[in-house]
C-alpha atoms as a PDB file:
ATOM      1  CA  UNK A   1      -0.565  88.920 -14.823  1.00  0.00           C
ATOM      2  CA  UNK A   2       2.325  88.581 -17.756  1.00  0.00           C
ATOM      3  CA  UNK A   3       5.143  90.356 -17.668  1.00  0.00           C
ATOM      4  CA  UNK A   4       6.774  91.051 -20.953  1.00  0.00           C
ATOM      5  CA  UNK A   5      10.477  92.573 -20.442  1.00  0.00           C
ATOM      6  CA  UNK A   6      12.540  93.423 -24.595  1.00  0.00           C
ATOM      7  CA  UNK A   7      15.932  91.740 -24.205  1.00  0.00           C
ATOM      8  CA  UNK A   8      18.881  93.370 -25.438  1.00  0.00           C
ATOM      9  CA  UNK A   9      20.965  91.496 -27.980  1.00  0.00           C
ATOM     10  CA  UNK A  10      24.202  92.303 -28.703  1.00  0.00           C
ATOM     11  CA  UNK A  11      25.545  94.029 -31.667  1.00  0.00           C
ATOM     12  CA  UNK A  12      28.063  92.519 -33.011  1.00  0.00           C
ATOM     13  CA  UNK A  13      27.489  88.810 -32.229  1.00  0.00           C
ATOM     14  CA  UNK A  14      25.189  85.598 -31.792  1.00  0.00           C
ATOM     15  CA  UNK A  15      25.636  81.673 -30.669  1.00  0.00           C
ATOM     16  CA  UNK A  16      23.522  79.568 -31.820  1.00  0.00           C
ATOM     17  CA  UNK A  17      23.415  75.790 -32.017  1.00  0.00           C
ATOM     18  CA  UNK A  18      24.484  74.026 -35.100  1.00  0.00           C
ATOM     19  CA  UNK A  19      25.296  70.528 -36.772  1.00  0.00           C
ATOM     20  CA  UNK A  20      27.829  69.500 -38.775  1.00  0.00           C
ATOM     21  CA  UNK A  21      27.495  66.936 -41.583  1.00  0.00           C
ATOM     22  CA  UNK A  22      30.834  64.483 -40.677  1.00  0.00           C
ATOM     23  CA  UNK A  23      32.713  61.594 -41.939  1.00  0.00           C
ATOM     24  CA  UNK A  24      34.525  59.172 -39.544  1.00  0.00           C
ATOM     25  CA  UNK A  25      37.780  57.569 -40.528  1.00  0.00           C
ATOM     26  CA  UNK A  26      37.267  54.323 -38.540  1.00  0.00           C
ATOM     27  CA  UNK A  27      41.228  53.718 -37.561  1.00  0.00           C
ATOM     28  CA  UNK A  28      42.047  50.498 -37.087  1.00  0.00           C
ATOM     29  CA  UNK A  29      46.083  50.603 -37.208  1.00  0.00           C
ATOM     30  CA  UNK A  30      48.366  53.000 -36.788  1.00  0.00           C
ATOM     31  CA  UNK A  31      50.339  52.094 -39.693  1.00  0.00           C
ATOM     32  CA  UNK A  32      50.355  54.940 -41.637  1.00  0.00           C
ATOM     33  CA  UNK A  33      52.370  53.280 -44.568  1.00  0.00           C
ATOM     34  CA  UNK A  34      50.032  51.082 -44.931  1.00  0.00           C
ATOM     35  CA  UNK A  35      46.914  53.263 -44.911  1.00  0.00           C
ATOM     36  CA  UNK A  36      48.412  55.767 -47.106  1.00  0.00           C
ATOM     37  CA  UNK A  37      48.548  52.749 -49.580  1.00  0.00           C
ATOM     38  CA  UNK A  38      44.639  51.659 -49.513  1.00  0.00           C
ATOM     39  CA  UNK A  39      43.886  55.263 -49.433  1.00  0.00           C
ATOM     40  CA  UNK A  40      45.551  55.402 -52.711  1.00  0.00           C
ATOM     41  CA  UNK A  41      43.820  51.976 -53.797  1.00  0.00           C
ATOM     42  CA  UNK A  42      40.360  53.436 -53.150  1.00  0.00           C
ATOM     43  CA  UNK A  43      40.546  57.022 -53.739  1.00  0.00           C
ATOM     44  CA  UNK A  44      43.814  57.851 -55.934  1.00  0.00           C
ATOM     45  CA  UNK A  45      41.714  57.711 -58.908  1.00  0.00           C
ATOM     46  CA  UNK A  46      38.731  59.713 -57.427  1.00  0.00           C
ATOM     47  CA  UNK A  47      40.296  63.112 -56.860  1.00  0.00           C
ATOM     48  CA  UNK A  48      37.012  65.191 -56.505  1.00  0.00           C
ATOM     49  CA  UNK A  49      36.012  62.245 -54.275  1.00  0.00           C
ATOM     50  CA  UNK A  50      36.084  64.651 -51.095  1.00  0.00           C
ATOM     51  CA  UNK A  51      35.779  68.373 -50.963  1.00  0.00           C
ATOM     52  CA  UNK A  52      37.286  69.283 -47.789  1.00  0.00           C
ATOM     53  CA  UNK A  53      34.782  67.456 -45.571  1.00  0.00           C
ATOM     54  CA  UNK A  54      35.406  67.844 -41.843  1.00  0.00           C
ATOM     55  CA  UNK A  55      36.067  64.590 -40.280  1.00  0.00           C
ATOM     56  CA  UNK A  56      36.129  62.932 -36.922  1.00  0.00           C
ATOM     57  CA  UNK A  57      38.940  60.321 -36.412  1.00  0.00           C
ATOM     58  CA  UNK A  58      37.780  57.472 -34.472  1.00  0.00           C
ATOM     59  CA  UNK A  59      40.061  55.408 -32.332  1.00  0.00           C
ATOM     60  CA  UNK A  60      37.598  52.954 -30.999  1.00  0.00           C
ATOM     61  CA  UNK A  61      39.172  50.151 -32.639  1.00  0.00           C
ATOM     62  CA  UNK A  62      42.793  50.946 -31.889  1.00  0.00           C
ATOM     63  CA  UNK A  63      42.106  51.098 -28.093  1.00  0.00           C
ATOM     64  CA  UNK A  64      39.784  48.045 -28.149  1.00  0.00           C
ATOM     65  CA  UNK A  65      43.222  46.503 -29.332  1.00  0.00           C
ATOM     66  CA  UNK A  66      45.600  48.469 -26.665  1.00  0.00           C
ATOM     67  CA  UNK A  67      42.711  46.917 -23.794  1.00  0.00           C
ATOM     68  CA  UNK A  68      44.005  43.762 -25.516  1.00  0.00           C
ATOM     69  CA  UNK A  69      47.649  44.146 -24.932  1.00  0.00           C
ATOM     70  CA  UNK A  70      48.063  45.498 -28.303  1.00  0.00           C
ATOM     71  CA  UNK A  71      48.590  49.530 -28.017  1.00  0.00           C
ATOM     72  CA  UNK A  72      49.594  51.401 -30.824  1.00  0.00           C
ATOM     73  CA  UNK A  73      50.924  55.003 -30.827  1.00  0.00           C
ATOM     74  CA  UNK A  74      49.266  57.493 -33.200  1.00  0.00           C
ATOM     75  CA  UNK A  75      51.656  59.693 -35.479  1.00  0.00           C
ATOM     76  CA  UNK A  76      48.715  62.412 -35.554  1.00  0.00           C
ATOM     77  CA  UNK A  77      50.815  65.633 -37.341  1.00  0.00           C
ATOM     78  CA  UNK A  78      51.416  62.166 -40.144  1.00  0.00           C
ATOM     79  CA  UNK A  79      47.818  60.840 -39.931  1.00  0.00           C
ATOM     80  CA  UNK A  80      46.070  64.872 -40.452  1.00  0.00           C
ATOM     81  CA  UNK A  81      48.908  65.595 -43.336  1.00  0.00           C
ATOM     82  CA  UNK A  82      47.907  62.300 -45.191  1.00  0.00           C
ATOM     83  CA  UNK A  83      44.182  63.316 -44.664  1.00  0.00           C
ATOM     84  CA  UNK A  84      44.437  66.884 -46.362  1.00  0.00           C
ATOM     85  CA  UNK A  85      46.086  64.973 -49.393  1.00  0.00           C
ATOM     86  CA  UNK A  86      42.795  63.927 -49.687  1.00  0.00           C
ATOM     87  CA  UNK A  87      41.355  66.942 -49.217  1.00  0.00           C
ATOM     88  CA  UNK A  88      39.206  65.675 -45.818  1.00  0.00           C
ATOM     89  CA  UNK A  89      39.712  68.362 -42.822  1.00  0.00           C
ATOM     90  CA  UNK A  90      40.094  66.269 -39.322  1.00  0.00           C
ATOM     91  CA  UNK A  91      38.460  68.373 -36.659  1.00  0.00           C
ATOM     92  CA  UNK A  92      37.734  66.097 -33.994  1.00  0.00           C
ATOM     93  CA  UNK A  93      38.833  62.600 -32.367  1.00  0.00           C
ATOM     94  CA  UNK A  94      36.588  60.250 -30.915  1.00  0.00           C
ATOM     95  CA  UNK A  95      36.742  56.591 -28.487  1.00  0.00           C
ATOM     96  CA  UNK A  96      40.316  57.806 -27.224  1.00  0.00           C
ATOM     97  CA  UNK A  97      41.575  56.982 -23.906  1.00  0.00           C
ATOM     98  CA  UNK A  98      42.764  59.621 -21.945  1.00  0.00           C
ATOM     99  CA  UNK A  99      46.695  59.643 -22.941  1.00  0.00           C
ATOM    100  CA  UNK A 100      45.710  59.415 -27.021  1.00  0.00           C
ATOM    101  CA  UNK A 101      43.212  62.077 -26.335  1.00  0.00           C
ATOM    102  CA  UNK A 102      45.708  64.316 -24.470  1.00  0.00           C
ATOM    103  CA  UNK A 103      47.883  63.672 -27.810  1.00  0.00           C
ATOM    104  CA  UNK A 104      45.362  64.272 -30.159  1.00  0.00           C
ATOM    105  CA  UNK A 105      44.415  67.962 -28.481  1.00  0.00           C
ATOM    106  CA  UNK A 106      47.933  69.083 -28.451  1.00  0.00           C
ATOM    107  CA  UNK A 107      47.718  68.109 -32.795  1.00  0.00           C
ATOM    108  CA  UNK A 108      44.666  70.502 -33.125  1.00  0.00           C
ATOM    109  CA  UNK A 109      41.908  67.773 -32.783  1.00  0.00           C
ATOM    110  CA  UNK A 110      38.821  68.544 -30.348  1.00  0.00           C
ATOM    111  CA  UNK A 111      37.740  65.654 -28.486  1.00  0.00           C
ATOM    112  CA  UNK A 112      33.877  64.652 -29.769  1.00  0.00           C
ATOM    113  CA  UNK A 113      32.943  61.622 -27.211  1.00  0.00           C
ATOM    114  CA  UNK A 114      29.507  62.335 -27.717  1.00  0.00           C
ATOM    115  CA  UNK A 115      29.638  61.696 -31.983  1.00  0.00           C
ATOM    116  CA  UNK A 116      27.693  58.856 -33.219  1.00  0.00           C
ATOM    117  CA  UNK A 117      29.630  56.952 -36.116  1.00  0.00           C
ATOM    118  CA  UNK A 118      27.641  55.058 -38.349  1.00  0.00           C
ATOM    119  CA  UNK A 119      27.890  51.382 -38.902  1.00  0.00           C
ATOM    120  CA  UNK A 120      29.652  50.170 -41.815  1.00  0.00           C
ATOM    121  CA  UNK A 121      28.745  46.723 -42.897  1.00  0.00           C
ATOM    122  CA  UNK A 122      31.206  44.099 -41.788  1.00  0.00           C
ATOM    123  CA  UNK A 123      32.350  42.352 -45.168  1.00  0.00           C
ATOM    124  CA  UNK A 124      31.176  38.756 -45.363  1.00  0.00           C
ATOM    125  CA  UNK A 125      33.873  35.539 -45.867  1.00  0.00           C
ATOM    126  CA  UNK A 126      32.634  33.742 -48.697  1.00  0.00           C
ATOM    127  CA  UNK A 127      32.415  35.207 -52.630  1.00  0.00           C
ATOM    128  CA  UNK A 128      30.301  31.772 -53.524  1.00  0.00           C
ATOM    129  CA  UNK A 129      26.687  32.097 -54.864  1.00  0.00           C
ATOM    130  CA  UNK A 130      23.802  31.559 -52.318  1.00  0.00           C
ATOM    131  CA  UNK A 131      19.941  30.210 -52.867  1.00  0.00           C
ATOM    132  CA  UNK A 132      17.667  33.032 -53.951  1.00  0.00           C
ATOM    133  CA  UNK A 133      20.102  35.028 -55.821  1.00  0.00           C
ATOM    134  CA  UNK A 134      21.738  36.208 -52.535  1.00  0.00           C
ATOM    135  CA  UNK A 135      25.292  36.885 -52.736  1.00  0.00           C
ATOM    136  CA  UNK A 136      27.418  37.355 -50.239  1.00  0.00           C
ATOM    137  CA  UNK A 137      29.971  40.111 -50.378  1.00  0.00           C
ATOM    138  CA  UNK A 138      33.583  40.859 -49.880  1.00  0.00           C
ATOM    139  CA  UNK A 139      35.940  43.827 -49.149  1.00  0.00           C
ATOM    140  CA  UNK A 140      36.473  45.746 -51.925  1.00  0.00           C
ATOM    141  CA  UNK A 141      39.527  45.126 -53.766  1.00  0.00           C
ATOM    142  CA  UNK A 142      40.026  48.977 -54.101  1.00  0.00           C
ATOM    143  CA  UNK A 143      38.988  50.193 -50.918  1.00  0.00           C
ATOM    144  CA  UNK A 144      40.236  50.767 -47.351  1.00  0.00           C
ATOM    145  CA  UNK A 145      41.121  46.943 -46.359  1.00  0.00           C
ATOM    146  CA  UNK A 146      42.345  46.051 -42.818  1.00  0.00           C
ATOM    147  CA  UNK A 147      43.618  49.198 -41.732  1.00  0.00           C
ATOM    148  CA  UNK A 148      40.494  51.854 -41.478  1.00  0.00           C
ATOM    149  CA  UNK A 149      37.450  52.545 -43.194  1.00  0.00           C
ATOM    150  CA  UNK A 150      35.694  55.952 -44.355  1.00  0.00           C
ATOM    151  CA  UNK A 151      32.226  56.305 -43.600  1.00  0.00           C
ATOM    152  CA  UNK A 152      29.469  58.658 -42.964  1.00  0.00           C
ATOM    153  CA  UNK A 153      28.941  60.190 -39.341  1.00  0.00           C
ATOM    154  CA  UNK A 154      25.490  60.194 -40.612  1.00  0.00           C
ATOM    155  CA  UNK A 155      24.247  59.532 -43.585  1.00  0.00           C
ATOM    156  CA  UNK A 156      21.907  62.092 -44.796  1.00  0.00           C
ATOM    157  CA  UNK A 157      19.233  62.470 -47.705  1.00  0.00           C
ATOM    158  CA  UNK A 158      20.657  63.487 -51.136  1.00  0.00           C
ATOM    159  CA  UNK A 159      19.544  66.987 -51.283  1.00  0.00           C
ATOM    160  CA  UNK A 160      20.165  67.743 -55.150  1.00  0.00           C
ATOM    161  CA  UNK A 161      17.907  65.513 -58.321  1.00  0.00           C
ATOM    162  CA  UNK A 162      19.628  63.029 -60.093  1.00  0.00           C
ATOM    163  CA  UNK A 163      22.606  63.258 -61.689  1.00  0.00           C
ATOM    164  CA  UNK A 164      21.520  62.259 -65.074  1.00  0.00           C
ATOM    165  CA  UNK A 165      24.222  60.558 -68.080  1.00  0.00           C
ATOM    166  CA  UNK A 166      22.451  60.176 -71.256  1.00  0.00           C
ATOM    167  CA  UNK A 167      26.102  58.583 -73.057  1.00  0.00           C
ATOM    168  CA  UNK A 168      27.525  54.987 -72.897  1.00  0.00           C
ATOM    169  CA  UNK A 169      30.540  55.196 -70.733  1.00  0.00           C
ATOM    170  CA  UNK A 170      33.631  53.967 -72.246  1.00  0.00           C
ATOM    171  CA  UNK A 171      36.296  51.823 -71.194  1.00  0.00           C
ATOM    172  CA  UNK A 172      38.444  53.927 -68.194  1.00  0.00           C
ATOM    173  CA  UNK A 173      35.474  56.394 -67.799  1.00  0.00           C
ATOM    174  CA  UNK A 174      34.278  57.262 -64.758  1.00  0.00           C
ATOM    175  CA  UNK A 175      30.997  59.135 -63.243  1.00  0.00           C
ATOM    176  CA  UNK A 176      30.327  60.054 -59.725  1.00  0.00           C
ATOM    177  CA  UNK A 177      27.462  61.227 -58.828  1.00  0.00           C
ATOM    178  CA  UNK A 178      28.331  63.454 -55.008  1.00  0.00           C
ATOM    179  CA  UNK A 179      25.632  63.734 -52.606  1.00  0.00           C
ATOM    180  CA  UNK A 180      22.882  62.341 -54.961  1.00  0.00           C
ATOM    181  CA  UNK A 181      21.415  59.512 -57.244  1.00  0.00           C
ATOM    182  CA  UNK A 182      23.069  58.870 -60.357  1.00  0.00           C
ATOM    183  CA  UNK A 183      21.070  57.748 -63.572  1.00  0.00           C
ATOM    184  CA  UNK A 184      22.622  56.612 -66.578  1.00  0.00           C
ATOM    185  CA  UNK A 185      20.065  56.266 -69.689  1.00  0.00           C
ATOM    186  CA  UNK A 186      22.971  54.459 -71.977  1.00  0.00           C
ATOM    187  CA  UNK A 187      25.565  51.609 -71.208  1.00  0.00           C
ATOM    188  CA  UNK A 188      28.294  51.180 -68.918  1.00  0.00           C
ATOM    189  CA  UNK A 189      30.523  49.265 -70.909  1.00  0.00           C
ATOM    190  CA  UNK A 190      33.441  47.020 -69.575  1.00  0.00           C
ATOM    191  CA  UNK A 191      36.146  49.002 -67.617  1.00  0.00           C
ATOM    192  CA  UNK A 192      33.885  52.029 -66.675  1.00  0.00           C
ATOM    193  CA  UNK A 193      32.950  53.223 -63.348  1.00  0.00           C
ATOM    194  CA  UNK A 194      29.810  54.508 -61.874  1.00  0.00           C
ATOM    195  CA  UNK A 195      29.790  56.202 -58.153  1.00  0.00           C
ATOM    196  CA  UNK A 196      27.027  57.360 -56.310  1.00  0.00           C
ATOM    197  CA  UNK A 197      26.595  58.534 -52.712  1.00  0.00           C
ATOM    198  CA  UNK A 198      22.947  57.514 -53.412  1.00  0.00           C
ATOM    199  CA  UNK A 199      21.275  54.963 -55.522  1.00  0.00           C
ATOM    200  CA  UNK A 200      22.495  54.199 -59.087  1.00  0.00           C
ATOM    201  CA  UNK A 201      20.175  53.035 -62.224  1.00  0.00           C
ATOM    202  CA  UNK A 202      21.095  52.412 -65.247  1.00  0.00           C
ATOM    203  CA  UNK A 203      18.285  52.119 -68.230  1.00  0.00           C
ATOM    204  CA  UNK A 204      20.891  49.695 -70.341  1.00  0.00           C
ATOM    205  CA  UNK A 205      23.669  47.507 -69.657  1.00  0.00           C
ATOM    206  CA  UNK A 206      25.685  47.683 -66.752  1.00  0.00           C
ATOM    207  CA  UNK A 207      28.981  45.722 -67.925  1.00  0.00           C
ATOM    208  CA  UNK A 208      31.406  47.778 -65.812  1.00  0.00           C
ATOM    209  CA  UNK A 209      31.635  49.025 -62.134  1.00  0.00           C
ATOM    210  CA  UNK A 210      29.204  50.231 -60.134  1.00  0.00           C
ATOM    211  CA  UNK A 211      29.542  51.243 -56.659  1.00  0.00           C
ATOM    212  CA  UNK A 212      26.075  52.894 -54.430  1.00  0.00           C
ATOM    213  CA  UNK A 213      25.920  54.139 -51.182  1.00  0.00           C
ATOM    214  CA  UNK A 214      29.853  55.365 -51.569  1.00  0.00           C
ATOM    215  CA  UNK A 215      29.664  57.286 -47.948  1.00  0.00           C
ATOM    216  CA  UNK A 216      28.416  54.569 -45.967  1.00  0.00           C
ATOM    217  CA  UNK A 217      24.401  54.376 -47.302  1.00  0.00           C
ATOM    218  CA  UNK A 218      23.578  50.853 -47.113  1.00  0.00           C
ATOM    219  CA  UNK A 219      19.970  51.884 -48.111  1.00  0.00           C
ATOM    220  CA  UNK A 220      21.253  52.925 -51.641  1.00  0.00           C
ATOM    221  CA  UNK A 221      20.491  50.294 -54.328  1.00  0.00           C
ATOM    222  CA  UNK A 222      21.580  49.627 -57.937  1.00  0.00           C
ATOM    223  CA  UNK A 223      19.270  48.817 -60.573  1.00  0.00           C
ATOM    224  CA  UNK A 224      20.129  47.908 -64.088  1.00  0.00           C
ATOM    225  CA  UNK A 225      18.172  46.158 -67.446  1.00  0.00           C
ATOM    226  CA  UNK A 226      20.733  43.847 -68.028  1.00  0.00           C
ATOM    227  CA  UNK A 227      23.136  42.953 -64.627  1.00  0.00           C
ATOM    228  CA  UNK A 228      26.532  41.645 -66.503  1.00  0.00           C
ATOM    229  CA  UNK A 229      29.046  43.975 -63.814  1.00  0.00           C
ATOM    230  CA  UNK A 230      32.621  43.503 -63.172  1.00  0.00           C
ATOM    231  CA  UNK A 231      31.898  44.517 -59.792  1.00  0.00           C
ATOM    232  CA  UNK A 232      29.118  45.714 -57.486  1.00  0.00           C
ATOM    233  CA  UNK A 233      29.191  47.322 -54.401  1.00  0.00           C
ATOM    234  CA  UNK A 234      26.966  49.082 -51.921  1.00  0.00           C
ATOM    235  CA  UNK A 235      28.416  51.132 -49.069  1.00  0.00           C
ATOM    236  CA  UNK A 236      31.882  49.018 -48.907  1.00  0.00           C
ATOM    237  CA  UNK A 237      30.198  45.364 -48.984  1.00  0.00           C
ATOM    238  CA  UNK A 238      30.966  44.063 -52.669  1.00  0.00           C
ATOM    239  CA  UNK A 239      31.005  41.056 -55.150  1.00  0.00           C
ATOM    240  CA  UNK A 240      33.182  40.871 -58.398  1.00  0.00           C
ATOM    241  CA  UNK A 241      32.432  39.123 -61.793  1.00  0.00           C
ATOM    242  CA  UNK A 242      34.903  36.368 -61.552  1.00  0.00           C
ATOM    243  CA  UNK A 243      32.400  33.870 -60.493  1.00  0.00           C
ATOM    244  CA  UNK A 244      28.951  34.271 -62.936  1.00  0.00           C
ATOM    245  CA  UNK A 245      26.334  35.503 -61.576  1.00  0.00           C
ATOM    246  CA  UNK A 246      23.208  33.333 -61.445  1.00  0.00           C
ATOM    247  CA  UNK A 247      21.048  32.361 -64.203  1.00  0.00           C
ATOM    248  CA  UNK A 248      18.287  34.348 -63.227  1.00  0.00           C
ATOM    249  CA  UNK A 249      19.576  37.406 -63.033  1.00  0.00           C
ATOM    250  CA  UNK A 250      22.435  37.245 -65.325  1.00  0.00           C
ATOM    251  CA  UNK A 251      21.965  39.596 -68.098  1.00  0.00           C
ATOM    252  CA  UNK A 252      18.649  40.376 -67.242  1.00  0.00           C
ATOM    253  CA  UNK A 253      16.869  43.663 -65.223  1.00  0.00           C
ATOM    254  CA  UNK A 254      18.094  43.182 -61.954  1.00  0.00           C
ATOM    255  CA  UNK A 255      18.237  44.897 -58.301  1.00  0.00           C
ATOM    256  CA  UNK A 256      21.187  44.648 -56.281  1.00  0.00           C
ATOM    257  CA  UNK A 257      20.382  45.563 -52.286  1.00  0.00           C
ATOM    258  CA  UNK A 258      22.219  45.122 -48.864  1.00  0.00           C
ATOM    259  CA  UNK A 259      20.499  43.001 -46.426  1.00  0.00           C
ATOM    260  CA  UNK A 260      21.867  42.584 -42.624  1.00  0.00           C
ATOM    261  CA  UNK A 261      20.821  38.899 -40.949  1.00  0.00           C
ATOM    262  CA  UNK A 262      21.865  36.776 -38.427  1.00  0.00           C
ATOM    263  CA  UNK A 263      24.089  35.599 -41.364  1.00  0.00           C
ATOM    264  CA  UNK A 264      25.669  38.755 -41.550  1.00  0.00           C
ATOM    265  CA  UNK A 265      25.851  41.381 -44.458  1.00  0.00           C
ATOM    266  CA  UNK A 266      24.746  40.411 -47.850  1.00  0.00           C
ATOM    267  CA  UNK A 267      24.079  41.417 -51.067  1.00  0.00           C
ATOM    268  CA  UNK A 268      20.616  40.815 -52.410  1.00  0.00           C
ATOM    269  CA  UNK A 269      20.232  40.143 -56.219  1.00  0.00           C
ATOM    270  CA  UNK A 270      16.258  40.306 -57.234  1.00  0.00           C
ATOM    271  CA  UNK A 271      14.976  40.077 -60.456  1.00  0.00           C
ATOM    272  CA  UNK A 272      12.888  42.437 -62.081  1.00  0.00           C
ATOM    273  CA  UNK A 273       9.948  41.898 -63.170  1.00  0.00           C
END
């Protein structure tokens, strides 16, 4: 026999479960002088770049070092003000000992143990040119070097279309394209920028910057019609002009993708066809 009793729920109130889209600042020195400097480098000139994002601070790299013989003390009331600058909101720590975590509580940070950070690609040593078009990758000259990296807790599907440029971009321009694809039907000429937090295609030239997969995607891609970039990136792993690109794809419709071997990280330039 079933039983079927109402339940009372209350009026003014309900919990629920919920998730939180994050990004992780990946710490790996407590120099804040220093990381208020590559902050600058990478996102001084990309003001709208966050928009008050909640983010997890993760000190899994500065205690793998104090395990070493190398512990470092965290200035966290320094570290959250430098943060807001760039309009991120830290709400959480994670991969803190007991002491840092004990420090980071009393500076308004919940401890998250349980938050998965997502893997940024490890940049590769060499900037030479590589059989098949494969081209190995360096970090980017104006992003987070040595001292932490921003990435995506997890990266998640763009949920708006396109963002769609039908205008050459001039010298100095920039485009970012937040939370989606970006599409550019005209030229990116020498000294312009393209972001994208997705893929990014462009039906003309690319002569400028272009930088996919900005929060950590290393599924995002870049295609072009005619590859002749200044720089190319995809989720932190990139490759500059200075040294010409092959013959094959130089000028020519092109597809840039990240690849992980036992080589390391990579970036894959394929012809199109």
């Amino acid at each position: 026999m079933t039983i079927a009793v109402q339940g009372v729920t209350p009026d003014t109130f309900e919990i629920k479960s919920a998730t939180l889209p994050l990004v992780a600042l990946v710490l790996k020195s407590a120099d804040l002088d220093a990381l208020a400097r590559e902050l600058e480098a990478r996102f001084g000139d990309i003001p709208d770049f966050f928009d008050h994002d909640a983010l997890v601070v993760d000190l899994s790299r500065l205690e793998a070092k104090a395990q070493g013989g190398e512990g470092q003390a965290v200035d966290f009331p320094g570290l959250l003000e430098l943060l807001w600058k760039y309009r991120l909101a830290p709400v959480a720590v994670h991969g803190a000992r007991k002491e840092l975590a004990a420090v980071a509580r009393a500076a308004g940070l919940f401890p998250a143990p349980d938050a998965r950070i997502g893997t940024a690609p490890a940049p590769g040593a060499s900037n030479a040119d590589t059989p098949d078009h494969n081209i190995r990758g360096q970090a980017p000259d104006h992003s987070i070097r040595g001292q932490a990296a921003v990435q995506a807790a997890a990266v998640q599907p763009a949920a708006m279309g396109a963002l769609v440029i039908d205008k050459p971009l001039r010298s100095g321009q920039q485009v970012y394209a937040r939370g989606r694809d970006l599409v550019m039907l005209a030229m990116v000429n020498p000294g312009a920028e393209v972001i994208a937090d997705g893929h990014i295609h462009v039906y003309a030239p690319l002569r400028g910057r272009a930088i996919a997969g900005a929060r950590g995607n290393a599924d995002a891609r870049i295609f072009t019609l005619g590859m002749e970039a200044e720089l190319i990136s995809i989720a932190g792993l990139y490759r500059t002009g200075e040294k010409p690109l092959l013959e094959a794809v130089w000028g020519k419709p092109t597809q840039v993708r990240l690849v992980a071997d036992s080589d390391g990280n990579r970036l894959v330039f394929d012809p199109l066809k």
